[in-house]
Protein backbone atom coordinates (compact mmCIF):
# COMPACT_ATOMS: atom_id res chain seq x y z
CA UNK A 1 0.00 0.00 0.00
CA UNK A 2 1.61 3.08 -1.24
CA UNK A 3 2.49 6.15 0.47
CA UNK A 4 -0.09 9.44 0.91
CA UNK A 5 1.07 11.93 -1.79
CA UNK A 6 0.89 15.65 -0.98
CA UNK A 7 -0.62 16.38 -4.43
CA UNK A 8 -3.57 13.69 -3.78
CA UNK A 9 -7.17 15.30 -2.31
CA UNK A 10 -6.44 14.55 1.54
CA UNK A 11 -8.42 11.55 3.24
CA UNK A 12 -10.92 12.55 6.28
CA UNK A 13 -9.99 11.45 9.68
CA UNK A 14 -12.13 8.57 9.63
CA UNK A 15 -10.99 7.20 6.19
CA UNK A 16 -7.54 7.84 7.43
CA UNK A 17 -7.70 5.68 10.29
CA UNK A 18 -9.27 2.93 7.95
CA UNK A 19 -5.71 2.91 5.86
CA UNK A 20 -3.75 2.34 9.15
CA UNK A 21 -5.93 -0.67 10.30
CA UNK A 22 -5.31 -1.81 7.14
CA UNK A 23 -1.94 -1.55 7.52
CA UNK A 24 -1.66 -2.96 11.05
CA UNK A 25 -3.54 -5.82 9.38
CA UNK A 26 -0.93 -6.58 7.04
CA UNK A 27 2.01 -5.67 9.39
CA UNK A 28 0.85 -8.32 12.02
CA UNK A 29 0.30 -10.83 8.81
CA UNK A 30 3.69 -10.29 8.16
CA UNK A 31 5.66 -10.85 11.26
CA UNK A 32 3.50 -13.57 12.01
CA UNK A 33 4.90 -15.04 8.76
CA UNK A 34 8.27 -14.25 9.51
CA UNK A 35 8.04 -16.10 12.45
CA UNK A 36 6.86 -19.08 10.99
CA UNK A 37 9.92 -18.85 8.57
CA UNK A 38 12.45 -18.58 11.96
CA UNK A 39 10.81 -21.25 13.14
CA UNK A 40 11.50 -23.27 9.33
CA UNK A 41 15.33 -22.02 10.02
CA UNK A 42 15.71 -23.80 13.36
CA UNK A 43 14.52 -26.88 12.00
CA UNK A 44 16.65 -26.47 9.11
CA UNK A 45 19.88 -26.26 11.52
CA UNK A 46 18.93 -29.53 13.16
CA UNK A 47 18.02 -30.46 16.71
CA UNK A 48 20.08 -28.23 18.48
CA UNK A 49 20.17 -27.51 22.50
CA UNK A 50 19.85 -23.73 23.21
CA UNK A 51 18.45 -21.01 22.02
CA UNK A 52 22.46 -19.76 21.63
CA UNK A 53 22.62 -22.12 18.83
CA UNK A 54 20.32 -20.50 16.88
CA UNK A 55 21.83 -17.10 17.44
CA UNK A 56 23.55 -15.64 14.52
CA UNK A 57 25.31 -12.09 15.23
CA UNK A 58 26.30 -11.43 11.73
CA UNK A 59 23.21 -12.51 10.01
CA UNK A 60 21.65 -9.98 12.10
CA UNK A 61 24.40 -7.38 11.39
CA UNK A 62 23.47 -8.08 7.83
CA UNK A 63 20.05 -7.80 8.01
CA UNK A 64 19.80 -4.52 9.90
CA UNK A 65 22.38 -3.04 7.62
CA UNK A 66 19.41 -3.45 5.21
CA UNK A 67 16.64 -2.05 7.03
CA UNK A 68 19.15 1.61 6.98
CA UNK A 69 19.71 0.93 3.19
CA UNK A 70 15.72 0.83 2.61
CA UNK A 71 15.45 3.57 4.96
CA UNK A 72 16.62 6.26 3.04
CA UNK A 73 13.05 8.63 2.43
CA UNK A 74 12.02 8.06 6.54
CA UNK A 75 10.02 9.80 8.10
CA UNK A 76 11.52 7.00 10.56
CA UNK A 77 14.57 7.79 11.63
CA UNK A 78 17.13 4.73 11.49
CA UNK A 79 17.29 4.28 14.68
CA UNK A 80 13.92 3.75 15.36
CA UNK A 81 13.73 1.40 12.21
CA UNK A 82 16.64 -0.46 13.21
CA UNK A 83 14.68 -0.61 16.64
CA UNK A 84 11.71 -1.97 15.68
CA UNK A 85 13.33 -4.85 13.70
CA UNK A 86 16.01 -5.85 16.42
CA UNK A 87 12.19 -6.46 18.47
CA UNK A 88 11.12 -8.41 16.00
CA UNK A 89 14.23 -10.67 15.54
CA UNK A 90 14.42 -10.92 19.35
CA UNK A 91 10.64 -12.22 19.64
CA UNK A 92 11.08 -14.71 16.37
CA UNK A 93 14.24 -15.90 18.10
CA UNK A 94 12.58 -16.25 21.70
CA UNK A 95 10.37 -18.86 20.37
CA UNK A 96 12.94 -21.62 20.43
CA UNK A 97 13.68 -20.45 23.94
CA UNK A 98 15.24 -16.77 25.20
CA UNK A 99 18.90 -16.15 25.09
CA UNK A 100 20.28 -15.44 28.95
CA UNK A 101 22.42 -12.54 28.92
CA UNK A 102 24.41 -10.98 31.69
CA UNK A 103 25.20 -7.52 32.66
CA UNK A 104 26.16 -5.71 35.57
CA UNK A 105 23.29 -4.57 37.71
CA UNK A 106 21.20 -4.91 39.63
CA UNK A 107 18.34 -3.33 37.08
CA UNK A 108 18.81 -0.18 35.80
CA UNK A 109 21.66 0.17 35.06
CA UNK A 110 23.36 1.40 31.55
CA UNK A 111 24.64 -1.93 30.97
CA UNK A 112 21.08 -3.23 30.80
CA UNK A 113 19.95 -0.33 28.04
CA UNK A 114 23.41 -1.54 25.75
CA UNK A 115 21.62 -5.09 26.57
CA UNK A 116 18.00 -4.20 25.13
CA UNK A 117 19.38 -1.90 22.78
CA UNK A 118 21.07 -4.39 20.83
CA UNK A 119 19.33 -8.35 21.84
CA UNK A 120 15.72 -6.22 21.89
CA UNK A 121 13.49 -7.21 25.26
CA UNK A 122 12.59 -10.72 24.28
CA UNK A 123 15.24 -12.27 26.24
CA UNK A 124 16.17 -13.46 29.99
CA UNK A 125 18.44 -10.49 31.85
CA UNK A 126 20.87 -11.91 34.36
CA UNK A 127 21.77 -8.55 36.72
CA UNK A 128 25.12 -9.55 38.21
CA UNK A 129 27.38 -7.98 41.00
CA UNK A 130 30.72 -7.00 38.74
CA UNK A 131 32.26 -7.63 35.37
CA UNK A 132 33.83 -10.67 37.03
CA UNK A 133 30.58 -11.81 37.01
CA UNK A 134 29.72 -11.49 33.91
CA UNK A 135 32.94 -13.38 32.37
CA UNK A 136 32.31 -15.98 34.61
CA UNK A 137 28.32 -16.78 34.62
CA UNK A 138 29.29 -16.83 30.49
CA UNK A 139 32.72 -19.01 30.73
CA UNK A 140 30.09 -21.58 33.16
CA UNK A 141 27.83 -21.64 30.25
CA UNK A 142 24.73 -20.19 32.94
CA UNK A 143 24.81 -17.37 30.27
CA UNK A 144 24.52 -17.31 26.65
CA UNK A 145 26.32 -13.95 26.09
CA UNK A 146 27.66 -11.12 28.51
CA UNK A 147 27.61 -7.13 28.07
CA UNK A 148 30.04 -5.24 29.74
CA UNK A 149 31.15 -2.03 29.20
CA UNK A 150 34.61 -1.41 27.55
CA UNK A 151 35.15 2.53 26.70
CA UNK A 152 33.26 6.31 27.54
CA UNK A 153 34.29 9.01 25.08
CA UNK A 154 34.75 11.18 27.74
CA UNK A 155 36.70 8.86 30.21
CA UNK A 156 38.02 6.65 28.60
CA UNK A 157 38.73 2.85 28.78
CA UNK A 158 37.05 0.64 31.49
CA UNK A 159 40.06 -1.24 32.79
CA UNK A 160 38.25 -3.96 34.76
CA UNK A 161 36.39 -4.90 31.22
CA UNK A 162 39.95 -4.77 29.33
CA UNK A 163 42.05 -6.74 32.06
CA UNK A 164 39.68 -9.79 32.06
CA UNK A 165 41.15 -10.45 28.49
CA UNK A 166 44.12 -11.10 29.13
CA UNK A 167 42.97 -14.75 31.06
CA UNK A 168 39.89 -15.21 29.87
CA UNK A 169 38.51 -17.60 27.15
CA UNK A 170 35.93 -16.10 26.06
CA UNK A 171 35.46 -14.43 22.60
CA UNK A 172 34.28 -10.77 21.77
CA UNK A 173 30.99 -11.13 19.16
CA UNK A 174 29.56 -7.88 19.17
CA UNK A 175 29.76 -4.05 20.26
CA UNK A 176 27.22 -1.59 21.29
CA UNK A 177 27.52 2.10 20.77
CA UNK A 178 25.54 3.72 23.61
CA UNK A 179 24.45 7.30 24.21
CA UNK A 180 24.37 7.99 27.80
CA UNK A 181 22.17 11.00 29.08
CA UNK A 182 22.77 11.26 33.14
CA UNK A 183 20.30 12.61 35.66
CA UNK A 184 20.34 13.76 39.11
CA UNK A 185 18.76 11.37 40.71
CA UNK A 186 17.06 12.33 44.67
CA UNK A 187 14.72 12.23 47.03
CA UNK A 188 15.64 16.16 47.67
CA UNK A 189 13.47 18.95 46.87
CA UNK A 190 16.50 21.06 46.10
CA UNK A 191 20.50 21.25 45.13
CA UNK A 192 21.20 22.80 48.50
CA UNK A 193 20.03 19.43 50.65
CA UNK A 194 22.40 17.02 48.54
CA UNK A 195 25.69 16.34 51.09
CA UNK A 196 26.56 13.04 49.21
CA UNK A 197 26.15 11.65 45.42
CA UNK A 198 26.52 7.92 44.59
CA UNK A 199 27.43 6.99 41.30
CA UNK A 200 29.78 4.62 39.27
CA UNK A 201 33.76 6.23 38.79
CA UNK A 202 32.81 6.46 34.93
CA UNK A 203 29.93 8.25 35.52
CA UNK A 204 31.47 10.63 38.41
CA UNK A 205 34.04 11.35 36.20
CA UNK A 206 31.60 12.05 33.48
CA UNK A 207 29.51 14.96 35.17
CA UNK A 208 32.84 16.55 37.42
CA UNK A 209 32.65 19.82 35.59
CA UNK A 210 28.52 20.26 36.15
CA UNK A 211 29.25 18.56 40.05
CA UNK A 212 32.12 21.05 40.66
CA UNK A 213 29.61 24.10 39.38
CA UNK A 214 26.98 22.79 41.50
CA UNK A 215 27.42 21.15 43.85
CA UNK A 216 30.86 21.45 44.87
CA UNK A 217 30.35 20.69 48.91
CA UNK A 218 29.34 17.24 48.24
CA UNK A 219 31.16 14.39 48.56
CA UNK A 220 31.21 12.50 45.81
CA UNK A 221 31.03 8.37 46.70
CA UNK A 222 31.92 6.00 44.01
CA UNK A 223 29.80 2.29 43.80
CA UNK A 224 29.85 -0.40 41.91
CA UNK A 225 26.76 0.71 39.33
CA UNK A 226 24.33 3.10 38.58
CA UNK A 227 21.76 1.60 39.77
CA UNK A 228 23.47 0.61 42.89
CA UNK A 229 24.16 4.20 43.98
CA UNK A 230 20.25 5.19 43.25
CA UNK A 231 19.53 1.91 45.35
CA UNK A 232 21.31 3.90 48.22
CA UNK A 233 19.89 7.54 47.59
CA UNK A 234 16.14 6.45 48.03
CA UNK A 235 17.10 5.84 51.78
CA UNK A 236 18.38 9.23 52.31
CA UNK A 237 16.65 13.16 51.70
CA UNK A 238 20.35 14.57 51.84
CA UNK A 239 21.83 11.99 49.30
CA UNK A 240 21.65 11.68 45.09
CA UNK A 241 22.74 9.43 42.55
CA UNK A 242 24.16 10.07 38.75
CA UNK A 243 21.74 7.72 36.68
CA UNK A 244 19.61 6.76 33.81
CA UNK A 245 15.64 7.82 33.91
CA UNK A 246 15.26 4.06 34.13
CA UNK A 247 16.70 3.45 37.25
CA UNK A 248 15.09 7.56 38.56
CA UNK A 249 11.57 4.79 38.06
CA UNK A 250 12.66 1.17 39.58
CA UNK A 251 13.99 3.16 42.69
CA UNK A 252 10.93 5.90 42.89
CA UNK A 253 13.47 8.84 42.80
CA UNK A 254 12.49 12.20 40.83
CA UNK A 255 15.11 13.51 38.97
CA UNK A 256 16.92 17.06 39.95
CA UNK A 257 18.47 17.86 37.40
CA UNK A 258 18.50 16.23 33.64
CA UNK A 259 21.44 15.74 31.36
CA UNK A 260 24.51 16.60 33.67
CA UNK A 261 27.53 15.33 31.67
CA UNK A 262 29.41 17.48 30.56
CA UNK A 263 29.84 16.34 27.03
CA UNK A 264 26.67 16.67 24.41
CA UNK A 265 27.71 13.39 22.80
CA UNK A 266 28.74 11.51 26.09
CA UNK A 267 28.76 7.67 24.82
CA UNK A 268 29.53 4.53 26.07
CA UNK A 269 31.05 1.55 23.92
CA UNK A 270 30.45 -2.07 25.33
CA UNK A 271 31.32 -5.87 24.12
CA UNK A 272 29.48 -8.82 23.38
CA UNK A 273 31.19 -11.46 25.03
CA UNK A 274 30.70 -15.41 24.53
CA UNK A 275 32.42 -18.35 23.72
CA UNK A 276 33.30 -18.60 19.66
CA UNK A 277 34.00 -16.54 16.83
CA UNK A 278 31.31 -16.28 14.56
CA UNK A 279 31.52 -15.64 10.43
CA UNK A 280 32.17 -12.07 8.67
CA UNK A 281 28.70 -9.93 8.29
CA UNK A 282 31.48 -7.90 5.68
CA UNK A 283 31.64 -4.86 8.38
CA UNK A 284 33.94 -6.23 10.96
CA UNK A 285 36.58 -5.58 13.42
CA UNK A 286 39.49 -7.32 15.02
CA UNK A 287 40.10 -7.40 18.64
CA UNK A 288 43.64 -8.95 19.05
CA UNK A 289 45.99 -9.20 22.35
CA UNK A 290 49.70 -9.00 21.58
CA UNK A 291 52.50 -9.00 23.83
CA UNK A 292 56.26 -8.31 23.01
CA UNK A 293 59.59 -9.63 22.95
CA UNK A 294 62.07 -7.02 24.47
CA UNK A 295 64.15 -5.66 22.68
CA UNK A 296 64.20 -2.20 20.30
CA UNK A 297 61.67 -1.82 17.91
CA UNK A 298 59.64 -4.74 19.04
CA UNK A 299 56.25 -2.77 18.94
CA UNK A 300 56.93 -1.25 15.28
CA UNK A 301 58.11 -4.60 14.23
CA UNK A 302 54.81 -6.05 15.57
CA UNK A 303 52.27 -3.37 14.02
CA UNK A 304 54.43 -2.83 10.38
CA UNK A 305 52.44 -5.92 9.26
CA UNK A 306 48.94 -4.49 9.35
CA UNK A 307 50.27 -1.49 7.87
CA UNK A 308 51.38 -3.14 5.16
CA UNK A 309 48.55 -5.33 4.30
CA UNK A 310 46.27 -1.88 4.37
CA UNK A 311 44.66 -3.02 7.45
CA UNK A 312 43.47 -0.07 9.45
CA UNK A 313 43.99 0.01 13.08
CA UNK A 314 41.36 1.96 15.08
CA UNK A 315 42.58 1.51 18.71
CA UNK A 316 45.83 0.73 20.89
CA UNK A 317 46.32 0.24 24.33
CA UNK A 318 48.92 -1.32 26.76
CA UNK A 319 47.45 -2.70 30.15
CA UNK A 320 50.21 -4.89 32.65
CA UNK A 321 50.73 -8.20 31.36
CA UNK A 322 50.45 -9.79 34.91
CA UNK A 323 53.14 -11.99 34.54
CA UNK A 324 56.19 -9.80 35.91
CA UNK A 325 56.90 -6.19 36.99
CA UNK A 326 57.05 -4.08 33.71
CA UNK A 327 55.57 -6.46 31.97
CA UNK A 328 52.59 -5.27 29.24
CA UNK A 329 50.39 -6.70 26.88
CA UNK A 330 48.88 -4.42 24.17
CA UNK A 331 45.02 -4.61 22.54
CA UNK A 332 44.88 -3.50 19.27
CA UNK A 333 41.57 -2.91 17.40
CA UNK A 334 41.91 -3.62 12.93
CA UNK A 335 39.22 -3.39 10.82
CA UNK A 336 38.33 -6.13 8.99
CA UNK A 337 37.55 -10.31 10.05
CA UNK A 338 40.13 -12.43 11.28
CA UNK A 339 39.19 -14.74 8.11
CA UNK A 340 39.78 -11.92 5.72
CA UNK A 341 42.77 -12.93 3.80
CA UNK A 342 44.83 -10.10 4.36
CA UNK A 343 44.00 -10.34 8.14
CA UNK A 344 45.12 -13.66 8.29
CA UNK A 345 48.52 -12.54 6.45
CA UNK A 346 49.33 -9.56 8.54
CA UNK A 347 48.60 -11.75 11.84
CA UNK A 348 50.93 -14.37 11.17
CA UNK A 349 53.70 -11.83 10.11
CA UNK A 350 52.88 -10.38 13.26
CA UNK A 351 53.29 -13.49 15.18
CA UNK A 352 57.10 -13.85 13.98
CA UNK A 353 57.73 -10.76 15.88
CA UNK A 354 55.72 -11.48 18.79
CA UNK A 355 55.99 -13.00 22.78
CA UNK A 356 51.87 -14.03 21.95
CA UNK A 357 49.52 -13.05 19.43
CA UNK A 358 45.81 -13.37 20.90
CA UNK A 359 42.48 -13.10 18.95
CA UNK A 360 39.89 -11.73 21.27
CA UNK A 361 37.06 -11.88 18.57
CA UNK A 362 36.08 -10.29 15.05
CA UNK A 363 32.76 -9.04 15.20
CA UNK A 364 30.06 -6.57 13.36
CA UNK A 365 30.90 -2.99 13.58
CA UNK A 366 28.22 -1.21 15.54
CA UNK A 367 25.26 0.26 14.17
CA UNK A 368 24.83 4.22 15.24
């Protein structure tokens, strides 16, 4: 059913509202058929165990990628298109049985927005205590994939996402590009009340400059989570927590004061974690952990290769190694799959130069 055209006589309300029915009609049609074509998939793959089994990250990577290429004349934005058909996915996938993802909580928290932002709502949330957690409840198998956060644009890395890398098994599968809005969260009637403010050492650090303008009396008490610190302001008139408007609602807190961080485009980047590499979607990155012999030129020696295969490296970092005093390992980001050809070239070069050459995961580049 086409479009209205400006140039056409215009409907009355009552004819109008007859085209949308219409149009709900066929939209429910339609995803009820598209279910029933999951469900032909499954059965297609086999009898399988899990509802991970059936999970495809790339196939989804490729099939949003072509809800923004038919999205070009709106009036939807792609965000909201993209939105709307990560939903449906999630519910067509949930039928076999939801996937169990962890996160750190407890609920509210901006790790469980990255979560429904990019698995949609028809899954099982698993609200842990840390990012140990996470890797763990995931490495046991009691989850199917883990979100944790990795980087702020603001702030900077999250070291206790990075360091877990360097010992754990588990593969990164995805990313999740997050914009983070933070509130004022309180009991208070007024700024002049607050004493104390709760929040997470990212997010602290994310709001100092409106916090030092402010409300520059207050001590400023770092917790594990988001959520956590508005767990602890509902119990107090002269305490406040940096938050999300979800958690201002689980925790009955009104917010004071909306959109404190001090950067307009104040984003947080987290990983997918689980336990294999999955196929190209043909938008990829490389995650890779290297570590280096010593001796001069070892870290030129070890990123010439990329270089000269025309790989593109997006991100580099040293964190300790934890094997010795002085010791480092580095991550390096590449675009590209670690089955693309030249990838495969430039890491084996790279190997001959190397203490240990790690793949982390390849995985879809994030959708905006």
């Amino acid at each position: 059913m086409s479009a209205p055209e400006d140039e056409k006589a215009p409907l009355n309300l009552a004819e109008t509202r007859e085209r949308i029915d219409a149009i709900d009609r066929d939209i429910q049609r339609l995803i009820a058929e598209r279910a029933r074509w999951a469900q032909q998939v499954g059965k297609a793959k086999g009898p399988l165990k899990a509802a991970v089994d059936y999970y495809r990250p790339e196939r989804e990577a490729q099939v949003l990628r072509m809800v923004i290429d038919r999205n070009a004349g709106g009036p939807l934005s792609n965000e909201e298109m993209v939105r709307l058909f990560r939903e449906i996915m999630s519910a067509c996938l949930a039928q076999q049985e939801p996937l169990k993802i962890g996160f750190l909580g407890p609920e509210g928290t901006f790790s469980q927005q990255a979560v429904l932002k990019h698995f949609g709502h028809s899954i099982k949330g698993l609200p842990l205590a840390t990012i140990d957690e996470v890797f763990q409840e995931v490495a046991a198998g009691n989850a199917d994939f883990g979100v944790v956060p990795i980087e702020n644009s603001s702030e900077g890395t999250v070291h206790s996402s990075l360091d877990q890398f360097v010992t754990s098994p588990l593969k990164i599968c995805g990313e999740i590009e997050l914009r983070v809005h933070q509130h004022l969260l309180t009991r208070s009637a007024n700024l002049d009340q607050i004493e104390r403010v709760y929040s997470h050492p990212q997010s602290l650090g994310q709001c100092k400059a409106w916090l030092r303008a402010n409300l520059p009396k207050a001590e400023r008490i770092a917790v594990s989570s988001n959520a956590e610190a508005a767990r602890r302001a509902r119990n107090a008139d002269d305490a406040a927590a940096i938050a999300g408007e979800t958690a201002a609602h689980i925790y009955g807190l009104k917010v004071l004061a909306h959109q404190i961080e001090d950067r307009p485009d104040n984003t947080t980047r987290f990983f997918v974690i689980g336990r294999e590499v999955f196929p190209p979607s043909g938008h990829d990155k490389t995650s890779l952990l290297m570590s280096v012999k010593d001796k001069p030129g070892a870290l030129y020696e070890l990123l010439t290769p990329f270089a000269a295969q025309g790989l593109s490296m997006t991100k580099i970092e040293s964190r300790p190694a934890r094997t010795g005093k002085w010791e480092y390992v580095f991550f390096v980001e590449v675009e590209g799959h670690i089955e693309d050809e030249r990838m495969v070239r430039a890491v084996e070069l790279a190997g001959k130069h190397a203490a240990q050459v790690k793949v982390l995961g390849s995985y879809p580049v994030a959708l905006q």
